[in-house]
C-alpha atoms as a PDB file:
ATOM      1  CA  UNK A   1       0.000   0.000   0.000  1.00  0.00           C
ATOM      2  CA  UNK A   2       1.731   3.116  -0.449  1.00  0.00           C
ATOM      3  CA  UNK A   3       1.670   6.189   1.107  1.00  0.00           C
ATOM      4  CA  UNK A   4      -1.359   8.226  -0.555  1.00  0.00           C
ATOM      5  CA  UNK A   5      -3.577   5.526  -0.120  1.00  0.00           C
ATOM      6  CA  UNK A   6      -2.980   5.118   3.353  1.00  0.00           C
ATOM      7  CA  UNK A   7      -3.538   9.080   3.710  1.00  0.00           C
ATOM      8  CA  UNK A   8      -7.030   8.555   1.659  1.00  0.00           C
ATOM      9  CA  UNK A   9      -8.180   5.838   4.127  1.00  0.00           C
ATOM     10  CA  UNK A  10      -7.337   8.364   6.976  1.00  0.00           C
ATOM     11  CA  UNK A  11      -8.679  11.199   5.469  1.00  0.00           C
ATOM     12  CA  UNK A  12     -11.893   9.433   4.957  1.00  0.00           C
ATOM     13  CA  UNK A  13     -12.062   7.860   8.562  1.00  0.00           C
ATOM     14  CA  UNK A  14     -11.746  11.083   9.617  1.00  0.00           C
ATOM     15  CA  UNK A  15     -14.753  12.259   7.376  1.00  0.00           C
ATOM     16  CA  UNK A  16     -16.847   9.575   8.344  1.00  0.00           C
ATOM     17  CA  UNK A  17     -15.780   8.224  12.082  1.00  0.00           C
ATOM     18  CA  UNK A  18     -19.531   8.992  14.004  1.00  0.00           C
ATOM     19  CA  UNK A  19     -19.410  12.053  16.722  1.00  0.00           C
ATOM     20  CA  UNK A  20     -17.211  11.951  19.582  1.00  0.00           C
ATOM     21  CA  UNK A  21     -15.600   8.687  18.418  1.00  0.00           C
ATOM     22  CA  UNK A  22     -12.729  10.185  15.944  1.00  0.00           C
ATOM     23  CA  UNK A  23      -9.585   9.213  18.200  1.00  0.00           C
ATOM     24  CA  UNK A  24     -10.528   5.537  18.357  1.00  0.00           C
ATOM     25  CA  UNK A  25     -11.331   5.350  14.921  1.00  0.00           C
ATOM     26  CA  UNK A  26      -8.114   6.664  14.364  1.00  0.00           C
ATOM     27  CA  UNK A  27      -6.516   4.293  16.978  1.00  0.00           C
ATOM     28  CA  UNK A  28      -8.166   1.133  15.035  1.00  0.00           C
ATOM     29  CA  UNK A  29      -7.109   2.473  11.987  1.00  0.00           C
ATOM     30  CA  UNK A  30      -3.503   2.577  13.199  1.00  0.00           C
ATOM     31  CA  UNK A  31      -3.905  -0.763  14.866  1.00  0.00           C
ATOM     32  CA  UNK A  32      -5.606  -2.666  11.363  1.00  0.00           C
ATOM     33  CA  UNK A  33      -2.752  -0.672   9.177  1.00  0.00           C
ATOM     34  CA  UNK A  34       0.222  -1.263  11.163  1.00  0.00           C
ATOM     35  CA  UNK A  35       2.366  -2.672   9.274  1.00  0.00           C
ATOM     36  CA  UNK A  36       2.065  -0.596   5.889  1.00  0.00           C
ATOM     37  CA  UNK A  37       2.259   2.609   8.601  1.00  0.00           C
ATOM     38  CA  UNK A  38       5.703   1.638   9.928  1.00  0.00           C
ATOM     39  CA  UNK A  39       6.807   1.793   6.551  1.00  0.00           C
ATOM     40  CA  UNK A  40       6.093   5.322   5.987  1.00  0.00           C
ATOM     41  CA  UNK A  41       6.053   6.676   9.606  1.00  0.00           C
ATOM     42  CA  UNK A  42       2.619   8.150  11.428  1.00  0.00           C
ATOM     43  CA  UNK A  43       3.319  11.440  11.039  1.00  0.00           C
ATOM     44  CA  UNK A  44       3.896  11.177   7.312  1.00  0.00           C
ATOM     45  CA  UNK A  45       0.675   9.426   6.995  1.00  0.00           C
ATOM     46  CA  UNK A  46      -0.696  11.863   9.104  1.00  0.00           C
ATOM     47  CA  UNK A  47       0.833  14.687   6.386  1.00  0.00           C
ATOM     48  CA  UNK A  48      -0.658  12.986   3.196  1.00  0.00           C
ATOM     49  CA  UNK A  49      -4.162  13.052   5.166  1.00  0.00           C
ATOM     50  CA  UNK A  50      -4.108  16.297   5.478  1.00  0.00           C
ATOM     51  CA  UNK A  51      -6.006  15.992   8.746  1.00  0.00           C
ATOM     52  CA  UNK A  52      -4.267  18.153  11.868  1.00  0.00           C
ATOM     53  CA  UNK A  53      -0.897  17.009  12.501  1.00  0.00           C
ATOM     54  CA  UNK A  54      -1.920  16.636  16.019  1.00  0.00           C
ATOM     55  CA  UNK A  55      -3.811  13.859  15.109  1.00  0.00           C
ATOM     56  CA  UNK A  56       0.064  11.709  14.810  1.00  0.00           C
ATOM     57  CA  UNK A  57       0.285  10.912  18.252  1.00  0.00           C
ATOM     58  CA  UNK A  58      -3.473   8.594  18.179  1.00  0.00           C
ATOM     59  CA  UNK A  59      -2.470   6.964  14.970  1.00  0.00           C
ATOM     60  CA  UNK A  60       1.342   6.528  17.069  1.00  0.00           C
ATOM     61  CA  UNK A  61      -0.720   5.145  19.449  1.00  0.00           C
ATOM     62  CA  UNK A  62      -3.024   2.718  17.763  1.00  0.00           C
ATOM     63  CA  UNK A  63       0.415   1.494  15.808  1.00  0.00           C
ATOM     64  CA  UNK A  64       2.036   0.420  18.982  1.00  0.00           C
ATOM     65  CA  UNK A  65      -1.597  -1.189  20.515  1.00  0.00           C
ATOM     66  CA  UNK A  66      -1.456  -3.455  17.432  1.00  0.00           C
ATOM     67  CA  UNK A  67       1.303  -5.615  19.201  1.00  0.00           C
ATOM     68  CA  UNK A  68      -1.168  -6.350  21.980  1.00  0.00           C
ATOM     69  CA  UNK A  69      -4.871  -6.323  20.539  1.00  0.00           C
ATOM     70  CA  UNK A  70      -6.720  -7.514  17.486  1.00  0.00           C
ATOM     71  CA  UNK A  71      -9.259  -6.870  15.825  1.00  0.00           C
ATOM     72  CA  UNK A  72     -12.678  -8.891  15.504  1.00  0.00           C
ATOM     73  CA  UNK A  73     -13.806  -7.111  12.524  1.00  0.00           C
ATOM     74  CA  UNK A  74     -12.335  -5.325   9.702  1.00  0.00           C
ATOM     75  CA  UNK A  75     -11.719  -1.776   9.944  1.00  0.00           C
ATOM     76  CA  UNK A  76     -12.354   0.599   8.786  1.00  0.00           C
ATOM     77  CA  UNK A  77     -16.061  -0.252   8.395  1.00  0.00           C
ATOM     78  CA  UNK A  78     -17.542   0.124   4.442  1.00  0.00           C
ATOM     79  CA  UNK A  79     -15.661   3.309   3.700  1.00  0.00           C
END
């Protein structure tokens, strides 16, 4: 996956995560895209979002939950 497309899929969770519930989509995002993210680095993921660079610490964190959780359902959900 390369970088841009990674910055899509955030851009869109970020467009579409429901009220109130934007960091954790953001966290699952980092935890389902782990891999591919570590290739690039959060905050340049972060950049080709184009969502606030603030946001790089809860993708940085859902990147280092993915050694400890996983998911029961594909994320992110029909975007």
């Amino acid at each position: 996956m390369t970088l841009e497309e990674l910055g899509k899929i955030l851009a869109e969770v970020n467009e579409k995560a429901p009220r109130k519930k934007l960091v954790v989509w953001i966290h699952l995002f980092g935890i389902q895209f782990h891999d591919q993210i570590k290739q690039y680095g959060s905050k340049a993921v972060v950049e080709a979002s184009g969502i606030n660079l603030s946001y790089f610490a809860e993708l940085n964190k859902g990147v280092n939950l993915a050694e400890y959780v996983t998911l029961n359902n594909p994320f992110p959900p029909n975007l």
